[in-house]
C-alpha atoms as a PDB file:
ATOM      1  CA  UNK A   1      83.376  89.012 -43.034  1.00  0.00           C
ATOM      2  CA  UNK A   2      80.670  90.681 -41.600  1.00  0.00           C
ATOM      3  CA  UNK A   3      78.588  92.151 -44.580  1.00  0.00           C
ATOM      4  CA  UNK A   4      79.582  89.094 -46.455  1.00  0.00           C
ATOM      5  CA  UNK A   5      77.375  87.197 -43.592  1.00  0.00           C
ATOM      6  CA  UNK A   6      74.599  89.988 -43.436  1.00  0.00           C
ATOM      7  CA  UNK A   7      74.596  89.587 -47.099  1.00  0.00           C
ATOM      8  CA  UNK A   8      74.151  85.603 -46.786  1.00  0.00           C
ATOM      9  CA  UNK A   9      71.240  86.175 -44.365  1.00  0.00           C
ATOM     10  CA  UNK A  10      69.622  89.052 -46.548  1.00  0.00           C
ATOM     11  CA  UNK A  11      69.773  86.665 -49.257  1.00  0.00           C
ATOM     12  CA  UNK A  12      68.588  84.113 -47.520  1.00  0.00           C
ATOM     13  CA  UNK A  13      65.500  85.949 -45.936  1.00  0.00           C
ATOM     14  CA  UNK A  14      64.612  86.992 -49.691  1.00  0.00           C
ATOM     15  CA  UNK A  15      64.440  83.906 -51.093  1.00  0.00           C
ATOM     16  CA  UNK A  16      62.588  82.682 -47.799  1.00  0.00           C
ATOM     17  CA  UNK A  17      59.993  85.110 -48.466  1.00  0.00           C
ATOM     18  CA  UNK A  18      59.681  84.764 -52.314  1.00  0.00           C
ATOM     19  CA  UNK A  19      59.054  81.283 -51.512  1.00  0.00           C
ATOM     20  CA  UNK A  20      55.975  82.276 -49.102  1.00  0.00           C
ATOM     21  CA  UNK A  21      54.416  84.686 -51.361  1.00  0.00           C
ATOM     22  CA  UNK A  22      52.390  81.991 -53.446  1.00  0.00           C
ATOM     23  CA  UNK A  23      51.619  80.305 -50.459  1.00  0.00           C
ATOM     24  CA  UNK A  24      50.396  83.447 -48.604  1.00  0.00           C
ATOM     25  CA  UNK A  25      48.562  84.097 -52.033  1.00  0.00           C
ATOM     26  CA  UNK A  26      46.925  80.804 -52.201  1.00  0.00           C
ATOM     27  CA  UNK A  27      46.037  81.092 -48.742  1.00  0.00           C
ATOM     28  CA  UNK A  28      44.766  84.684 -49.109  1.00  0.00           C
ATOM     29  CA  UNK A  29      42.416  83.264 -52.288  1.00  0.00           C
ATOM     30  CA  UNK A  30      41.435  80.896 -49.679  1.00  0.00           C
ATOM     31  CA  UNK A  31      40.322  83.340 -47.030  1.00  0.00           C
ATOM     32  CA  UNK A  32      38.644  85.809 -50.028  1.00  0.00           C
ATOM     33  CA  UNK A  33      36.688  82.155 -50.461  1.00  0.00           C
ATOM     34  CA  UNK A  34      35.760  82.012 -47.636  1.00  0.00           C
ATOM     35  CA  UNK A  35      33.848  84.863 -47.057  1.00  0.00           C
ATOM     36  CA  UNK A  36      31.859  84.261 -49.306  1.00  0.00           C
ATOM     37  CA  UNK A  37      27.889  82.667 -47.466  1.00  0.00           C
ATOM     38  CA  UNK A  38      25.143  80.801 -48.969  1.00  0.00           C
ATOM     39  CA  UNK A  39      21.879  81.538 -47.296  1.00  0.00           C
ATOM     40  CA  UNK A  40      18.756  79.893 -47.628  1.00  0.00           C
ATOM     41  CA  UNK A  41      16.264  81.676 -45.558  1.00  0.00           C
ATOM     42  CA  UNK A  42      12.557  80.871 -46.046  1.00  0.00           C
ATOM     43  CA  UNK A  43       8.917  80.971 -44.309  1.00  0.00           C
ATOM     44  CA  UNK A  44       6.946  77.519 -43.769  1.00  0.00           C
ATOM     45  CA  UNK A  45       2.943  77.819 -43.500  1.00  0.00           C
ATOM     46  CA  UNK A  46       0.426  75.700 -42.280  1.00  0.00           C
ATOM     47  CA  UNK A  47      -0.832  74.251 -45.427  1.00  0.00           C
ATOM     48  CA  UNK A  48      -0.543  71.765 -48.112  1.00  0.00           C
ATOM     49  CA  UNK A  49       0.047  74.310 -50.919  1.00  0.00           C
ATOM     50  CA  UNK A  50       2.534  77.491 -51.366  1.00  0.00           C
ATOM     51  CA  UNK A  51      -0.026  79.615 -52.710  1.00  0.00           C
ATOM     52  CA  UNK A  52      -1.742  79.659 -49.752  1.00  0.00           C
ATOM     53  CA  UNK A  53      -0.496  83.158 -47.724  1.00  0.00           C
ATOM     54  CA  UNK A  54      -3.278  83.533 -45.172  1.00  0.00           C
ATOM     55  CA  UNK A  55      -2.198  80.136 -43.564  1.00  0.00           C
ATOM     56  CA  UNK A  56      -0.826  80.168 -40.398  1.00  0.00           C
ATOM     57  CA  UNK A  57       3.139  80.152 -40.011  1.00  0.00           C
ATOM     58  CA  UNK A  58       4.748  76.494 -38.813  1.00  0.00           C
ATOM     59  CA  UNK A  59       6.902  76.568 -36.096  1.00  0.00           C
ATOM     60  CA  UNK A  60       8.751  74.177 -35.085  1.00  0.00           C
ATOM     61  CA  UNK A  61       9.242  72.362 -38.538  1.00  0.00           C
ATOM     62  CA  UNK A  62      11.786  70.115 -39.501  1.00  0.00           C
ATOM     63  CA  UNK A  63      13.554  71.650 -42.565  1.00  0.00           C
ATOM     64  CA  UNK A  64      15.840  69.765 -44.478  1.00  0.00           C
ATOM     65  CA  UNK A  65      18.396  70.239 -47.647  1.00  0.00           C
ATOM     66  CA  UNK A  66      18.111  67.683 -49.466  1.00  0.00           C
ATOM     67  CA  UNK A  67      20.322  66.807 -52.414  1.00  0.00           C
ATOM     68  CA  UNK A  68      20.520  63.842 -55.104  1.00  0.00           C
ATOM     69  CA  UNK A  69      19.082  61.069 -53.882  1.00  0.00           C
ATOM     70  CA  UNK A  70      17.408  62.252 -50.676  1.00  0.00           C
ATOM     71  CA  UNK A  71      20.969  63.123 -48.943  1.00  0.00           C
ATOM     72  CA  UNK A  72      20.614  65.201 -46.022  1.00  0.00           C
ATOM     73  CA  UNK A  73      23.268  67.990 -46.138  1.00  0.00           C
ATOM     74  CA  UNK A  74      21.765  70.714 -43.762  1.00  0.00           C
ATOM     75  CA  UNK A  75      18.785  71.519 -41.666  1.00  0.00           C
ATOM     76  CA  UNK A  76      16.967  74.480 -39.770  1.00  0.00           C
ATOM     77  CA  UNK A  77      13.734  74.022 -37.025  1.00  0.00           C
ATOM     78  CA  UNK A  78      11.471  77.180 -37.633  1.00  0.00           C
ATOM     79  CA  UNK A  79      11.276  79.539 -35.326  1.00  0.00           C
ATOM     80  CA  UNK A  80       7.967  80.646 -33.566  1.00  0.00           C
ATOM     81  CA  UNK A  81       7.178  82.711 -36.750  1.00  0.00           C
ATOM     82  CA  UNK A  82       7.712  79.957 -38.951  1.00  0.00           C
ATOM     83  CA  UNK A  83      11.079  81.447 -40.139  1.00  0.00           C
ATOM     84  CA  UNK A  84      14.196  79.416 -41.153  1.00  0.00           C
ATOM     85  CA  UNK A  85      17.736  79.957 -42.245  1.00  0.00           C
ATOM     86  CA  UNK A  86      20.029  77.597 -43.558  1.00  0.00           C
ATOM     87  CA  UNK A  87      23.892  78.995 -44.083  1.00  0.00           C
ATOM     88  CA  UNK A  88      26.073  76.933 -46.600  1.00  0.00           C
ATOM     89  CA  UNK A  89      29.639  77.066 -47.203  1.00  0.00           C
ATOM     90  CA  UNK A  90      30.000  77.827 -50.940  1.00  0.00           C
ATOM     91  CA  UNK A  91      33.974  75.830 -51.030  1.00  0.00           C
ATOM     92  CA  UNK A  92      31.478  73.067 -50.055  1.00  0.00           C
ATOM     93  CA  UNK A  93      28.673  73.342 -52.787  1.00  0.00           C
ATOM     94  CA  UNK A  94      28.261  74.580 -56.412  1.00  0.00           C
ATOM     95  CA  UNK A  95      25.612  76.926 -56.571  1.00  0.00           C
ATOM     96  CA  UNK A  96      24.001  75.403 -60.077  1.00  0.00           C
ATOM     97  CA  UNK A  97      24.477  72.119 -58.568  1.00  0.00           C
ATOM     98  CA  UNK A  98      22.559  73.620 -55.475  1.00  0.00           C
ATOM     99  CA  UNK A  99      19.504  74.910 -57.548  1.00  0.00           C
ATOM    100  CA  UNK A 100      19.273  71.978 -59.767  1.00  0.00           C
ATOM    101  CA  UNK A 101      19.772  69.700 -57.825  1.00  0.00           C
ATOM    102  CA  UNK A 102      18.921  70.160 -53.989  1.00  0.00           C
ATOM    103  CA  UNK A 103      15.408  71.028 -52.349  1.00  0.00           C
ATOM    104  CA  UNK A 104      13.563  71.984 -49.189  1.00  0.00           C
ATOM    105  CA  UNK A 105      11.550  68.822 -47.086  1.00  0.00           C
ATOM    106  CA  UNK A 106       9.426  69.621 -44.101  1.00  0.00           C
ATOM    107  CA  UNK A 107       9.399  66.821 -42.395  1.00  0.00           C
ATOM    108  CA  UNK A 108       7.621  67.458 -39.836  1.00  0.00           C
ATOM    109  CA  UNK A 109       3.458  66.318 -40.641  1.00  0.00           C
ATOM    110  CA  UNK A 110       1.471  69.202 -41.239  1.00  0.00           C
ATOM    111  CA  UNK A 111      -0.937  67.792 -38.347  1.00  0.00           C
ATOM    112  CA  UNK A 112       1.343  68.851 -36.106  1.00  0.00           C
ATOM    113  CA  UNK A 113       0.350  72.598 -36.721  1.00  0.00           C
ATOM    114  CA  UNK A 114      -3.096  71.925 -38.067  1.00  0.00           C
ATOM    115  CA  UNK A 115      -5.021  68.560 -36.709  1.00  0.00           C
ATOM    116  CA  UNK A 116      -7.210  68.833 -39.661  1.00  0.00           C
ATOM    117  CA  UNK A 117      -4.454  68.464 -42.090  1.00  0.00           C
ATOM    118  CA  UNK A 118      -2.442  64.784 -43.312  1.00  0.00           C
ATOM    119  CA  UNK A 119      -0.451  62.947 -40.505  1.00  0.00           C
ATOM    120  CA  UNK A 120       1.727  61.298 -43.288  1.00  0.00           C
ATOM    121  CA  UNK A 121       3.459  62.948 -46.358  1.00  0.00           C
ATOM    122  CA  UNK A 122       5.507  66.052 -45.877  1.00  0.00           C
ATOM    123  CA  UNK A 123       6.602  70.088 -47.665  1.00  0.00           C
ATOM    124  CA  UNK A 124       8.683  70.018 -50.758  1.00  0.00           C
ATOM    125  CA  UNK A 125      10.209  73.017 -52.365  1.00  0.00           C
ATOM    126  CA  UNK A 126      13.043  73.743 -55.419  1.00  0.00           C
ATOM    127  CA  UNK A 127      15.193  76.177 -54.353  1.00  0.00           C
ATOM    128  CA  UNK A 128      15.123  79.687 -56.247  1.00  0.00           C
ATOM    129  CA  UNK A 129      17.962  82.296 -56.693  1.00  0.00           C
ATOM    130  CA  UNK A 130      17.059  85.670 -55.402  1.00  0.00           C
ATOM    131  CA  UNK A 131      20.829  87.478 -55.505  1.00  0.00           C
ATOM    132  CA  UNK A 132      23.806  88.254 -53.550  1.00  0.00           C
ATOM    133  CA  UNK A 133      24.529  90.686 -50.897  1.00  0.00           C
ATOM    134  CA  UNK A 134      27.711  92.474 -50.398  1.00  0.00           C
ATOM    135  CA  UNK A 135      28.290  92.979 -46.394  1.00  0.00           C
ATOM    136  CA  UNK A 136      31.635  94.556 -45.858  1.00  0.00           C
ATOM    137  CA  UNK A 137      33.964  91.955 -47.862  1.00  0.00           C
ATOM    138  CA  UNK A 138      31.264  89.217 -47.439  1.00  0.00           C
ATOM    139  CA  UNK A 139      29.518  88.263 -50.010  1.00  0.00           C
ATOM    140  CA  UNK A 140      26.182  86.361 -49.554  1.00  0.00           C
ATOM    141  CA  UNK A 141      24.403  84.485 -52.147  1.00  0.00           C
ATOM    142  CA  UNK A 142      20.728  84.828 -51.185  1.00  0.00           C
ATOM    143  CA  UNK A 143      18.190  81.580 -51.868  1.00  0.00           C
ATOM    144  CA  UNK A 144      14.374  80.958 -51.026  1.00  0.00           C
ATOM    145  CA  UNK A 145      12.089  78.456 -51.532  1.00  0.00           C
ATOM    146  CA  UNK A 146      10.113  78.251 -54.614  1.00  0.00           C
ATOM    147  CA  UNK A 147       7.075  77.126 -52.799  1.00  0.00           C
ATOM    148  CA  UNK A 148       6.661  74.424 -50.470  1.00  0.00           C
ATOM    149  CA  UNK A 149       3.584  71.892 -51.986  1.00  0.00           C
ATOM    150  CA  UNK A 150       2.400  69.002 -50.347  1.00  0.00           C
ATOM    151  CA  UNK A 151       3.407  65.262 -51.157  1.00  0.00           C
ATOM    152  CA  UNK A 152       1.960  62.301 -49.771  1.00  0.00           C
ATOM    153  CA  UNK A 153       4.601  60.170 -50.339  1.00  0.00           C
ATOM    154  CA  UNK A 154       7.315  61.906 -48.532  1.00  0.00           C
END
């Protein structure tokens, strides 16, 4: 009577545990999905065009992610260097969708930086695909700016 129960409960734990192993593997696809990044890291100057490279950096600049109509879905301030970094979940986003679709707004008036420059109007950039990095089992998809250029009507 007793192997016959030990034999119920083996049984038992099997089929217990072949019913978890999809859901363990599900959840482990999940996880491997998970680390997975999507960076956007970029430099903001003082200026109305992205050609310019001598211009000052802009700290303290609004940065914005802007996708489809104008919808805000992340934003960075620059640091002191006029550096920025934007990290994306990539369950939450697809990546062409991202580059076709999205792009970088200063908001912040370049007058702030530079008095000389436009009060109104703002930094626009399309979004550019530089790679991915592989960091231990985290991989990072790597985006910049194109070039941020001035519009008035921002």
């Amino acid at each position: 009577m007793a192997f016959k129960s030990h034999s119920l409960l083996f049984v038992s734990l099997m089929v217990v545990a072949m019913a978890a192993a999809p859901m363990a593997e599900a959840q482990l696809g999940l996880v491997s999905g998970l680390l997975g990044l999507i960076r956007i890291d970029g430099l903001v100057r003082c200026s109305l065009n992205a050609s310019t490279t001598t211009a000052p950096a802009f700290p303290n600049a609004l940065v914005q992610l802007q996708c489809g109509s104008g919808n805000v879905v992340s934003s960075a301030t620059t640091n002191g260097a006029g550096l920025f970094s934007i990290v994306l979940d990539p369950l939450q986003f697809v990546l062409s969708t991202l580059l076709t679709g999205c792009n970088l707004v200063v908001k912040t008036p370049l007058s702030t930086c530079d008095s000389t420059l436009p009060g109104v109007g703002g930094l626009i950039s399309t979004l550019q695909l530089i790679g991915n990095t592989l960091l231990g089992l985290l991989n990072i998809t790597n985006i910049i700016p194109s070039g941020f250029n001035f519009l008035q009507n921002l």
